[in-house]
C-alpha atoms as a PDB file:
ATOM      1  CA  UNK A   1       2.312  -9.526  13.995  1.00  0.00           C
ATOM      2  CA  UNK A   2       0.102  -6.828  16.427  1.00  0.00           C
ATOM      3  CA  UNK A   3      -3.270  -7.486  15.320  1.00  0.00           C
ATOM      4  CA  UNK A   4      -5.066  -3.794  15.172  1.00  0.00           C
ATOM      5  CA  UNK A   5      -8.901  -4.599  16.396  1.00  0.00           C
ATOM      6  CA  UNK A   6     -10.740  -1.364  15.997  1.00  0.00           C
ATOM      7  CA  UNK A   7     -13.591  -2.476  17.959  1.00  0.00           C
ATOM      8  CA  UNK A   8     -15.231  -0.329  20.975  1.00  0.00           C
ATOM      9  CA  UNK A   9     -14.714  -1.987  24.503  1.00  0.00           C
ATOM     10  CA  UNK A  10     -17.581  -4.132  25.631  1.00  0.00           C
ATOM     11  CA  UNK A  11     -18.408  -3.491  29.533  1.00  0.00           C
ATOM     12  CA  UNK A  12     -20.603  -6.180  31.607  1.00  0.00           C
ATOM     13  CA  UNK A  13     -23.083  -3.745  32.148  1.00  0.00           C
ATOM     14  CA  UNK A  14     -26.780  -4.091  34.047  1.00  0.00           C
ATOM     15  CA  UNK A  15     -28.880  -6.129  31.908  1.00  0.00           C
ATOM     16  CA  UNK A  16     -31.832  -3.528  32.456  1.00  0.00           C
ATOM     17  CA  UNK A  17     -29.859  -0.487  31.052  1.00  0.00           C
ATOM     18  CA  UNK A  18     -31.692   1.338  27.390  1.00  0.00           C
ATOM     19  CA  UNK A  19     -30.528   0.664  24.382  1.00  0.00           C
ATOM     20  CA  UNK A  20     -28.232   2.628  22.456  1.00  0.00           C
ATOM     21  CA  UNK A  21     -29.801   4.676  20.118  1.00  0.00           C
ATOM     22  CA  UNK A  22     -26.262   4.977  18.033  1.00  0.00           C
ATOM     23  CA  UNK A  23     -24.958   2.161  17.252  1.00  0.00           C
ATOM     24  CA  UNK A  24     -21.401   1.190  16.552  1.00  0.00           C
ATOM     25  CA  UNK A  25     -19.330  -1.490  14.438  1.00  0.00           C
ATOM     26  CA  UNK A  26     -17.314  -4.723  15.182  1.00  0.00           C
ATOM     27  CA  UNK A  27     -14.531  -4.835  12.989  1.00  0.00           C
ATOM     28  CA  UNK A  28     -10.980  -6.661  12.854  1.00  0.00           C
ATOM     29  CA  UNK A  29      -8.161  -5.123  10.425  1.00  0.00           C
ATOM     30  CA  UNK A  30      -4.761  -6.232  10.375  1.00  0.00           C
ATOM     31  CA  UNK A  31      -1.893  -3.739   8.827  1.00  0.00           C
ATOM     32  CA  UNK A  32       0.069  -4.599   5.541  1.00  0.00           C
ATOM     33  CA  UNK A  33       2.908  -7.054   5.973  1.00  0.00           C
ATOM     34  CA  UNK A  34       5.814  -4.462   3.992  1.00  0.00           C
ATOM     35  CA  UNK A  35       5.233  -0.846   2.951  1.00  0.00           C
ATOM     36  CA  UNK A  36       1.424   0.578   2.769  1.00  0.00           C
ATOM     37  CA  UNK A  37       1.207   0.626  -1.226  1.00  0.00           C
ATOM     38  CA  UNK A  38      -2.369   2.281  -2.016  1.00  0.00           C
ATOM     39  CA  UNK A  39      -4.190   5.624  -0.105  1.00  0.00           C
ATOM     40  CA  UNK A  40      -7.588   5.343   1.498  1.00  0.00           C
ATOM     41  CA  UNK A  41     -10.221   5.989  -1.394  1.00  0.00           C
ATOM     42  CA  UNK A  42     -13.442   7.735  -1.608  1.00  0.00           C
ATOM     43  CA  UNK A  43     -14.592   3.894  -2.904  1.00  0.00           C
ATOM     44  CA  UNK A  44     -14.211   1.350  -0.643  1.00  0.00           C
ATOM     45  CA  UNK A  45     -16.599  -1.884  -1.871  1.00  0.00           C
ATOM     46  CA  UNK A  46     -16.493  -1.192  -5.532  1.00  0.00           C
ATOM     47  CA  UNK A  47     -19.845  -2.884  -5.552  1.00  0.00           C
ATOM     48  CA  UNK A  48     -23.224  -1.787  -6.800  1.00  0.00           C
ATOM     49  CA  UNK A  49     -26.970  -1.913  -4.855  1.00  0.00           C
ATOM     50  CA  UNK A  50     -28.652  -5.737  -5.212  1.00  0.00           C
ATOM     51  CA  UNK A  51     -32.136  -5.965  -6.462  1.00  0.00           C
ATOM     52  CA  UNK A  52     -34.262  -6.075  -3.566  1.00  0.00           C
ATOM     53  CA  UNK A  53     -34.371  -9.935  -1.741  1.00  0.00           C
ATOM     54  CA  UNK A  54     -32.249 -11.428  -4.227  1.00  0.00           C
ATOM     55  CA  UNK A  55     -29.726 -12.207  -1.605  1.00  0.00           C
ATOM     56  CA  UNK A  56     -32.762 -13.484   1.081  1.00  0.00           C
ATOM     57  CA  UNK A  57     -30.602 -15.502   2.998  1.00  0.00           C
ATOM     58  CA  UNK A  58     -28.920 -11.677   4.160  1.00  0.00           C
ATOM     59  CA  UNK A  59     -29.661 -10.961   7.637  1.00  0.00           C
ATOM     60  CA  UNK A  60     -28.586  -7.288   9.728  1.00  0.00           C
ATOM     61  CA  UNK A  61     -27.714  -7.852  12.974  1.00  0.00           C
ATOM     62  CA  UNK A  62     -27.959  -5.062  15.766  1.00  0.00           C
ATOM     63  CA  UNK A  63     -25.906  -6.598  19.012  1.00  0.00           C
ATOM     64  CA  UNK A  64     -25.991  -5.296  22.505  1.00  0.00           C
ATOM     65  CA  UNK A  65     -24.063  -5.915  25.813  1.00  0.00           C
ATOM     66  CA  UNK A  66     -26.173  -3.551  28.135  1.00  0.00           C
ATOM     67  CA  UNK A  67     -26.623  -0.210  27.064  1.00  0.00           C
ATOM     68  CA  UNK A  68     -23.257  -0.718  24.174  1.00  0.00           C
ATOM     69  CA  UNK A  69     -24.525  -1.898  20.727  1.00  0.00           C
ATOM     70  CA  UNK A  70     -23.015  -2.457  17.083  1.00  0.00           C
ATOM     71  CA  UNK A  71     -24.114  -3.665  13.613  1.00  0.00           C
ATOM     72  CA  UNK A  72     -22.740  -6.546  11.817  1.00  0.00           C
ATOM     73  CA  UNK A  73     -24.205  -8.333   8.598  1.00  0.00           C
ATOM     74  CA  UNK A  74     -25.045 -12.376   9.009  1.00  0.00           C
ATOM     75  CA  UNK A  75     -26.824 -15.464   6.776  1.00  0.00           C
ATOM     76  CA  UNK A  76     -29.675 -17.214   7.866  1.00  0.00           C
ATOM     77  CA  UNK A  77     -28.808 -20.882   7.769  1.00  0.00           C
ATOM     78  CA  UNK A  78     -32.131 -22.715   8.642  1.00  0.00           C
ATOM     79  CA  UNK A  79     -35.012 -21.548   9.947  1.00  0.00           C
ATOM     80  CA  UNK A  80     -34.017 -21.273  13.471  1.00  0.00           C
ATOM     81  CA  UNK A  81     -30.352 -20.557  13.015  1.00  0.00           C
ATOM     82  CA  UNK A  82     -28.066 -17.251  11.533  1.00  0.00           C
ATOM     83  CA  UNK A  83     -24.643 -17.516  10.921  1.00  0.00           C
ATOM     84  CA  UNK A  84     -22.050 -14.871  11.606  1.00  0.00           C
ATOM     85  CA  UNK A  85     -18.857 -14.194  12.564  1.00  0.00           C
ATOM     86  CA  UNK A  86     -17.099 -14.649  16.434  1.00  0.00           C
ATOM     87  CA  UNK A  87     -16.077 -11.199  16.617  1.00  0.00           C
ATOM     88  CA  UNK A  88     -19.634  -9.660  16.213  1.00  0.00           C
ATOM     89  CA  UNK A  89     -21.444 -12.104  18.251  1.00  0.00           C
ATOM     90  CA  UNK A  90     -18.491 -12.073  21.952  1.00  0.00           C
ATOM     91  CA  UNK A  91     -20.163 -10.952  24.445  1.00  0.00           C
ATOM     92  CA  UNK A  92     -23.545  -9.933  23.022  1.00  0.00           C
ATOM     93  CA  UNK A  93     -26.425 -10.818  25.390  1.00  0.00           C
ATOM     94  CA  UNK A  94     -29.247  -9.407  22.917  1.00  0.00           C
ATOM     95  CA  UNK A  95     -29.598  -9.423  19.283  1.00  0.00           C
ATOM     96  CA  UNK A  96     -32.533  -8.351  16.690  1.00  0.00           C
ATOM     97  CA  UNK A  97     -31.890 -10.456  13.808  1.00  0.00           C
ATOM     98  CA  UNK A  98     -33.673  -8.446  10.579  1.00  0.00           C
ATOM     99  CA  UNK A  99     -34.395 -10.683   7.596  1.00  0.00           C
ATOM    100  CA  UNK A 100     -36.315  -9.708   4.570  1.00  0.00           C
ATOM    101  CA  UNK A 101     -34.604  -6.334   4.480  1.00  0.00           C
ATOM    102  CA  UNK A 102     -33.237  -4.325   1.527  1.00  0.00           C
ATOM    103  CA  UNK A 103     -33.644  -0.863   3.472  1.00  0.00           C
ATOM    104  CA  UNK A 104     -33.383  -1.787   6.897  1.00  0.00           C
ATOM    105  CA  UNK A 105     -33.220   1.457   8.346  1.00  0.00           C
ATOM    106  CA  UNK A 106     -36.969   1.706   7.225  1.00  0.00           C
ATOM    107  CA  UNK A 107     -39.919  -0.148   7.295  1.00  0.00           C
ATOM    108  CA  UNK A 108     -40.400  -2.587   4.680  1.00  0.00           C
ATOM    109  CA  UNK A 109     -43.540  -4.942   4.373  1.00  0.00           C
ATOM    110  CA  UNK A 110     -41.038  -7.649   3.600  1.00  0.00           C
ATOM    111  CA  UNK A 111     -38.927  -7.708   6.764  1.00  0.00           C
ATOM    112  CA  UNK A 112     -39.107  -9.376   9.866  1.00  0.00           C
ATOM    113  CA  UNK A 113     -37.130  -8.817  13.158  1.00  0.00           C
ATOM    114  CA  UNK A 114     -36.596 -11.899  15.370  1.00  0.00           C
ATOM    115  CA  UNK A 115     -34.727 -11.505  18.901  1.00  0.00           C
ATOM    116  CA  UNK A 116     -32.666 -13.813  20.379  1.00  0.00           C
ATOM    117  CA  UNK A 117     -30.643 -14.148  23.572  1.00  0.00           C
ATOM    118  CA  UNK A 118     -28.743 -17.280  22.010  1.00  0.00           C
ATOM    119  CA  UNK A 119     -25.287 -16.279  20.791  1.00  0.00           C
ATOM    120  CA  UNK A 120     -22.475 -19.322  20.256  1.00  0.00           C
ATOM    121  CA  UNK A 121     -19.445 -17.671  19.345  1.00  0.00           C
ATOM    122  CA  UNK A 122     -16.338 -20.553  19.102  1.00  0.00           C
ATOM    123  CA  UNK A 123     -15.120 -21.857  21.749  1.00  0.00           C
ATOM    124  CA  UNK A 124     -11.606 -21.284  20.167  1.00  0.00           C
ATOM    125  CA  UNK A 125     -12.078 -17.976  18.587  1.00  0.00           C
ATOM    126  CA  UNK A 126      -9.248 -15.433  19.022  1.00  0.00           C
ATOM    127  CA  UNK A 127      -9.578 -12.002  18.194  1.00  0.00           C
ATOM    128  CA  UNK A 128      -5.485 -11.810  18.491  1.00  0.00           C
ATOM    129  CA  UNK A 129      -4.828 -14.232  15.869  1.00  0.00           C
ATOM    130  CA  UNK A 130      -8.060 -13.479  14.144  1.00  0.00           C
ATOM    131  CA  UNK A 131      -8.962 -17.572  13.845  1.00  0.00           C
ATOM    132  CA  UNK A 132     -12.038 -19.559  14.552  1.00  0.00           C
ATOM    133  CA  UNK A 133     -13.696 -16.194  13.706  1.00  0.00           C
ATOM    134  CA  UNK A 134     -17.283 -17.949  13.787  1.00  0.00           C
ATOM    135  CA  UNK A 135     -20.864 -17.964  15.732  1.00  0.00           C
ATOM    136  CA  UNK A 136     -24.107 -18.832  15.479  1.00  0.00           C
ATOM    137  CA  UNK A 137     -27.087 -17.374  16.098  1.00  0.00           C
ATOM    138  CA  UNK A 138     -30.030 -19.239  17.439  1.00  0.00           C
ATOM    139  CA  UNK A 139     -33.739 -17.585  16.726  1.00  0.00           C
ATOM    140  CA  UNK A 140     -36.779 -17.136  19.441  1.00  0.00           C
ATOM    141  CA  UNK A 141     -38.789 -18.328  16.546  1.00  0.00           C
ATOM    142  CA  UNK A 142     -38.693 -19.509  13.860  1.00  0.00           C
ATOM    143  CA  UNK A 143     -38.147 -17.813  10.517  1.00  0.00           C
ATOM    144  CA  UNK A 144     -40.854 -18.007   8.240  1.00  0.00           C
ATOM    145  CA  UNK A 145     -39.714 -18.380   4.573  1.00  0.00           C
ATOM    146  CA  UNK A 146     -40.700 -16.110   1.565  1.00  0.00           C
ATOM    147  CA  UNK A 147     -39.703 -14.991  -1.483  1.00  0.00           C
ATOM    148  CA  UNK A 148     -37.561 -12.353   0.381  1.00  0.00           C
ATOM    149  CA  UNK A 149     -36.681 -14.717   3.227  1.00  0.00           C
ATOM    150  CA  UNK A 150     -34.173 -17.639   2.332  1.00  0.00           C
ATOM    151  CA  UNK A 151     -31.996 -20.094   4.223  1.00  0.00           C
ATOM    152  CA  UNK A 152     -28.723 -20.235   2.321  1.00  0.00           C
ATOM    153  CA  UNK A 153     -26.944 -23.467   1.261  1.00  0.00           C
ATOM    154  CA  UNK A 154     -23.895 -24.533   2.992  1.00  0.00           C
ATOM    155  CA  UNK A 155     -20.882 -26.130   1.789  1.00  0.00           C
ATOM    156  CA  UNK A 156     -21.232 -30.607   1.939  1.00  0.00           C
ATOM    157  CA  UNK A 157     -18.560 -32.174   3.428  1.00  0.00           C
ATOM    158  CA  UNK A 158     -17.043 -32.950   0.069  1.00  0.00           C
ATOM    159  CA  UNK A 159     -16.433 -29.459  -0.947  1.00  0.00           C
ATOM    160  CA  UNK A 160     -14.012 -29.412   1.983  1.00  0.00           C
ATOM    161  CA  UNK A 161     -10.994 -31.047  -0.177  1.00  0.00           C
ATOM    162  CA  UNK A 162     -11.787 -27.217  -2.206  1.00  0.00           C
ATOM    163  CA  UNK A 163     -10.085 -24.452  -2.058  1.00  0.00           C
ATOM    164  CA  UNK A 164     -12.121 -21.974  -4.812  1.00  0.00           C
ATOM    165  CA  UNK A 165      -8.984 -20.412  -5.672  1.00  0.00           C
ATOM    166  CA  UNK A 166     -10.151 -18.670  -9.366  1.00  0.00           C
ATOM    167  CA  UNK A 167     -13.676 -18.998  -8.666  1.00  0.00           C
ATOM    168  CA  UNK A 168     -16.246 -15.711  -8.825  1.00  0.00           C
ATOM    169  CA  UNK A 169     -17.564 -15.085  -5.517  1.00  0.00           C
ATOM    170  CA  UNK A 170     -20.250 -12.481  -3.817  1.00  0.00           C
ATOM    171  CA  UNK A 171     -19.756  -9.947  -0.620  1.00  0.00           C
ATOM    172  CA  UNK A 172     -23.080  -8.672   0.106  1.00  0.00           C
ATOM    173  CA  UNK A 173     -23.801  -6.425   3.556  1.00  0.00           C
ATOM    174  CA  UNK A 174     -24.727  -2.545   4.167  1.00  0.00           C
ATOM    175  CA  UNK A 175     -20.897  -1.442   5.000  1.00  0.00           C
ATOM    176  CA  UNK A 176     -19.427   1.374   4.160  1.00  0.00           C
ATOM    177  CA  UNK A 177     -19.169   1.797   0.550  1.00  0.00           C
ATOM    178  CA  UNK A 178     -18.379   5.948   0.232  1.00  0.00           C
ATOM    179  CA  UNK A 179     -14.740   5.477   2.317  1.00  0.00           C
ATOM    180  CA  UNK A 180     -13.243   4.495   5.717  1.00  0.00           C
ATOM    181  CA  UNK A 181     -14.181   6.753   8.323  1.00  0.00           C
ATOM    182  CA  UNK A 182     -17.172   8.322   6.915  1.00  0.00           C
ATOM    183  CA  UNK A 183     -19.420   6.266   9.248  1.00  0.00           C
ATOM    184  CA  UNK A 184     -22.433   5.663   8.217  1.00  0.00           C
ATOM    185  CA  UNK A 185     -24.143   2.455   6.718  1.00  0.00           C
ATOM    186  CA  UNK A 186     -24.988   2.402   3.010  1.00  0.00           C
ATOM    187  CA  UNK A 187     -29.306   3.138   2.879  1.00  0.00           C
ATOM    188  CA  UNK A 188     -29.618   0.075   0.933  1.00  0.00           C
ATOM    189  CA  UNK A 189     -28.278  -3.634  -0.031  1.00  0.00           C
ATOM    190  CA  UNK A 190     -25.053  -3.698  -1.821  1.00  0.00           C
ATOM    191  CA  UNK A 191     -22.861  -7.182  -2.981  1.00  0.00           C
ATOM    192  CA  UNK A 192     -19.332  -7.042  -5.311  1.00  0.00           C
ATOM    193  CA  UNK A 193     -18.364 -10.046  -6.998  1.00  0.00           C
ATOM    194  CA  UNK A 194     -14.424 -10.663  -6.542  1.00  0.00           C
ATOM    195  CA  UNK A 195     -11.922 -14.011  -7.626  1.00  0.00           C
ATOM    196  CA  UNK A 196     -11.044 -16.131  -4.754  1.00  0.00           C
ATOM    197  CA  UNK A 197      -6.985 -16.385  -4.420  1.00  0.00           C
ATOM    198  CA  UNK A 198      -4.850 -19.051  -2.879  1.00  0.00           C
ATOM    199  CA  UNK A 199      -3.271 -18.609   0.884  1.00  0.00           C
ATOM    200  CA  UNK A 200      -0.176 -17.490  -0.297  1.00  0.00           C
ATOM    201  CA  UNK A 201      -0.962 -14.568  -2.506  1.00  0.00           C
ATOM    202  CA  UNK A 202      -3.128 -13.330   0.553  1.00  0.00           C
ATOM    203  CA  UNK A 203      -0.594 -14.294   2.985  1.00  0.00           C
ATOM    204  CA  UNK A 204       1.665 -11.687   0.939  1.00  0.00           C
ATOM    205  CA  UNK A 205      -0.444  -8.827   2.586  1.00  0.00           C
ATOM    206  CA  UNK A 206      -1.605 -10.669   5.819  1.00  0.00           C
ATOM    207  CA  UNK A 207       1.696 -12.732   6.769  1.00  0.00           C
ATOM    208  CA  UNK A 208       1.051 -16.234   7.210  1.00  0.00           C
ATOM    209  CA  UNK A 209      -2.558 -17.491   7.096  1.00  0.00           C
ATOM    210  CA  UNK A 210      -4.595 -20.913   9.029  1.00  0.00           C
ATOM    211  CA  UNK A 211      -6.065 -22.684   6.349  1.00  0.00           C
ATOM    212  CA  UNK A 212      -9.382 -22.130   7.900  1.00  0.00           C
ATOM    213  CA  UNK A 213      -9.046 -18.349   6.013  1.00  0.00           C
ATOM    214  CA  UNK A 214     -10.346 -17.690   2.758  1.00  0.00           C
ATOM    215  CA  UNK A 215      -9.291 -14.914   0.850  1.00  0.00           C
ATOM    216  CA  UNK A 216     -10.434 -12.185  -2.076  1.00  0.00           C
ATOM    217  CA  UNK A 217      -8.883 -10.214  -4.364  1.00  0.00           C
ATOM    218  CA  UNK A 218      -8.572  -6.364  -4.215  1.00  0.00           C
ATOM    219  CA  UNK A 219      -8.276  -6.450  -7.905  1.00  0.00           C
ATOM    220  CA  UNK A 220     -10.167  -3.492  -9.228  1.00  0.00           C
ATOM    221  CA  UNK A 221     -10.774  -1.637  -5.622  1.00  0.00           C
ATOM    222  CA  UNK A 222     -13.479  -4.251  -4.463  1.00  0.00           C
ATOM    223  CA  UNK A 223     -13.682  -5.868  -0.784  1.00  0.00           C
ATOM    224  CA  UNK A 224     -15.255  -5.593   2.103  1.00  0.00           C
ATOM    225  CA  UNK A 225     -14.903  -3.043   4.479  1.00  0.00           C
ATOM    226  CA  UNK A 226     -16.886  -1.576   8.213  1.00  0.00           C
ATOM    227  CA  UNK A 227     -20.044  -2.822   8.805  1.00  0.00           C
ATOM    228  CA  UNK A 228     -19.644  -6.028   6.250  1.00  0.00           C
ATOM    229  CA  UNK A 229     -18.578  -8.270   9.717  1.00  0.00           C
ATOM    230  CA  UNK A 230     -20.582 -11.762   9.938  1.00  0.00           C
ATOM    231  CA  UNK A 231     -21.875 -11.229   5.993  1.00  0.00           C
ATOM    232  CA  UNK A 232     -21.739 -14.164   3.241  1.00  0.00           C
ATOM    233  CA  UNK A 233     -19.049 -14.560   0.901  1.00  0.00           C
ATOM    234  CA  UNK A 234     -21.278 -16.764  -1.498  1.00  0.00           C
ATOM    235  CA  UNK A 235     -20.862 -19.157  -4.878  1.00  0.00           C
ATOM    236  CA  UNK A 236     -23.722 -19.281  -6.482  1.00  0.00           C
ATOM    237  CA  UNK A 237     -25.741 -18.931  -3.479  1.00  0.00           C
ATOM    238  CA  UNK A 238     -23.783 -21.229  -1.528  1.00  0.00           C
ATOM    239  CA  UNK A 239     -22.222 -20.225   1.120  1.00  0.00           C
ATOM    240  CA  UNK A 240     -18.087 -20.271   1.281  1.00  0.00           C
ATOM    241  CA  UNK A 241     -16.827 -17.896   4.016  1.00  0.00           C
ATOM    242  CA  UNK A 242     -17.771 -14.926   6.631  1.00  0.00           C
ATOM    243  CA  UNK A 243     -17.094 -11.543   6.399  1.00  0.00           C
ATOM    244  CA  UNK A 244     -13.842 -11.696   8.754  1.00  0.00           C
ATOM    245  CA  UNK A 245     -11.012  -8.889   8.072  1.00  0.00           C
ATOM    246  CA  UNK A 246      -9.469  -6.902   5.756  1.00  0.00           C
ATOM    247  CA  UNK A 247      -6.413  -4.659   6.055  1.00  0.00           C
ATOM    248  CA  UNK A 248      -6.341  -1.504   8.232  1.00  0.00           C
ATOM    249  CA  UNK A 249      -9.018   1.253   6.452  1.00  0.00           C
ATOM    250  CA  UNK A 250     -10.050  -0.579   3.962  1.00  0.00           C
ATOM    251  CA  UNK A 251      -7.155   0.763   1.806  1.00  0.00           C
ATOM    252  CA  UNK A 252      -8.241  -0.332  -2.187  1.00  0.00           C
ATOM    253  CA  UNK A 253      -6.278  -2.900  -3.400  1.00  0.00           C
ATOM    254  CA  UNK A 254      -5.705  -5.447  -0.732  1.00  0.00           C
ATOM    255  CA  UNK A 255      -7.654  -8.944  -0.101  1.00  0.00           C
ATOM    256  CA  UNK A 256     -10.359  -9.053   1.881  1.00  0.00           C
ATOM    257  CA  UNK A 257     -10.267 -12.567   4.087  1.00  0.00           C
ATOM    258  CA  UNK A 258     -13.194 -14.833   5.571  1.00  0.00           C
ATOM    259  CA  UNK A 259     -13.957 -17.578   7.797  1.00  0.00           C
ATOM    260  CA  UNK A 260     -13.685 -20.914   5.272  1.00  0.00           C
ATOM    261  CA  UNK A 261     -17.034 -22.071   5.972  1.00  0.00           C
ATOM    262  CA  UNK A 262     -15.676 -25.716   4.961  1.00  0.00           C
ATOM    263  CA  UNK A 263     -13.511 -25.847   7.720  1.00  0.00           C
ATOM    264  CA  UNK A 264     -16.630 -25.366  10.375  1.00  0.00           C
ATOM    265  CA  UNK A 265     -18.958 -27.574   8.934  1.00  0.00           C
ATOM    266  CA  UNK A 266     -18.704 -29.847  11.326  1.00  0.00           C
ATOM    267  CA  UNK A 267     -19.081 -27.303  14.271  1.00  0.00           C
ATOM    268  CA  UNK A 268     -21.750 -25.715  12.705  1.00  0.00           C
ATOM    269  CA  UNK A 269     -23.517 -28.811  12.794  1.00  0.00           C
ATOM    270  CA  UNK A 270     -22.978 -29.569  16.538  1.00  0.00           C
ATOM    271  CA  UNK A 271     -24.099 -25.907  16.787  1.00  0.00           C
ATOM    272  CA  UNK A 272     -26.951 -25.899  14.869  1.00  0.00           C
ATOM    273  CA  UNK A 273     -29.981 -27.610  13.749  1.00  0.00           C
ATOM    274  CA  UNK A 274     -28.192 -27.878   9.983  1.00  0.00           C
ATOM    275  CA  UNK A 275     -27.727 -31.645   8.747  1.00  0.00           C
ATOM    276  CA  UNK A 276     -24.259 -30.975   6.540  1.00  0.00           C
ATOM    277  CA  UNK A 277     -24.164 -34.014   4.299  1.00  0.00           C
END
């Protein structure tokens, strides 16, 4: 199957060029195995705004290769260490990590930004196939916990024999939430809570699927969609999979699918300054 990556080409530009001041998104999609069976919709997350810092471990990436940037949505993992996915973080030379941020497009007493020059993306990622969709993030400094500010908890190496198939689980990022196209960011935190489904059922929309995917349900028009890339899918605050791709625009009613986090644990590890017991 043609994987459809609606991402903007990333030139090796001069390392002294400005910054955007627009910036884009990193996004992979994938078109329905079979006929398309739903419109676009004027609702694309189905979820609601999340009280302010209750998801601290949230971090909003801004990404640049020279004077080309995007957005993508990550978890901070330790204090030294974010977590996101391989498609937001190839060929980024620059990122400003923002933690602590409900708003982030405006100053809040509660956020920090921390740079970092330090992007491991797999070294088997494949934005073809869409696997090994993974990177980390290392920090300039360290993050200082707060209330706001959180490192999430991972997966142990027994919950690898898991699949969560039935089990409630939590998007949270600042993607679109008011349809595909319309891009712009949403102003403020949102999360949906969706069931987990087995490989097969998801592998009805996507074709055949690694075991390294987990997937959602579109059940009641609720996913992720544009500017979600790199963010948590989260079990009670533990941390199962990353924001990897949906179908092409975010039609309703379609899975949404993520990076198993269980099947990286150990690469996170050798990656990271996280001790996965």
């Amino acid at each position: 199957m043609k994987v459809i990556v609606l991402v903007l080409a990333i030139a090796a530009l001069a390392a002294a060029a400005p910054k955007p001041t627009k910036l884009h998104y990193r996004n992979l999609y994938k078109p329905p195995v079979g006929p398309i069976t739903h419109r676009p919709s004027l609702r694309i997350t189905g979820g609601q705004e999340a009280t302010p810092h209750s998801i601290p471990y949230q971090a909003f990436l801004e990404l640049y290769a020279g004077n080309i940037g995007w957005y993508c949505g990550g978890s901070l993992i330790s204090q030294n260490y974010v977590l996101t996915a391989g498609h937001c973080g190839v060929n980024a030379t620059e990122v400003s990590v923002i933690l602590g941020a409900h708003t982030p497009f405006q100053d809040e007493d509660s956020q920090i930004i921390i740079t970092s020059k330090e992007v491991t993306v797999h070294e088997k990622y494949d934005g073809d196939l869409i696997i090994n969709d993974i990177a980390v993030i290392k920090l300039s400094e360290p993050a200082i916990f707060t209330n706001a500010i959180k490192a999430v908890a991972l997966p142990s190496k027994a919950d690898a024999i898991k699949t969560f198939e039935g089990e409630t689980a939590r998007i949270s990022g600042w993607g679109y939430t008011t349809g595909f196209g319309y891009n712009k960011l949403s102003d403020v935190l949102n999360y949906v809570d969706v069931k987990v489904i087995n490989n097969t059922k998801c592998g009805e929309t996507f074709g055949d699927l690694e075991d390294s995917i987990v997937c959602t349900s579109g059940d009641e028009n609720s996913g992720s969609c544009s500017g979600d890339s790199g963010g948590p899918l989260a079990i009670n605050d533990k941390q199962i999979g990353v924001v990897s791709f949906g179908v092409i625009f975010c039609m309703p009613g379609y899975p949404s699918a993520f990076t198993r986090v269980t099947s990286f644990l150990d690469w996170i590890a050798a990656n990271s300054d996280v001790v996965i017991n």
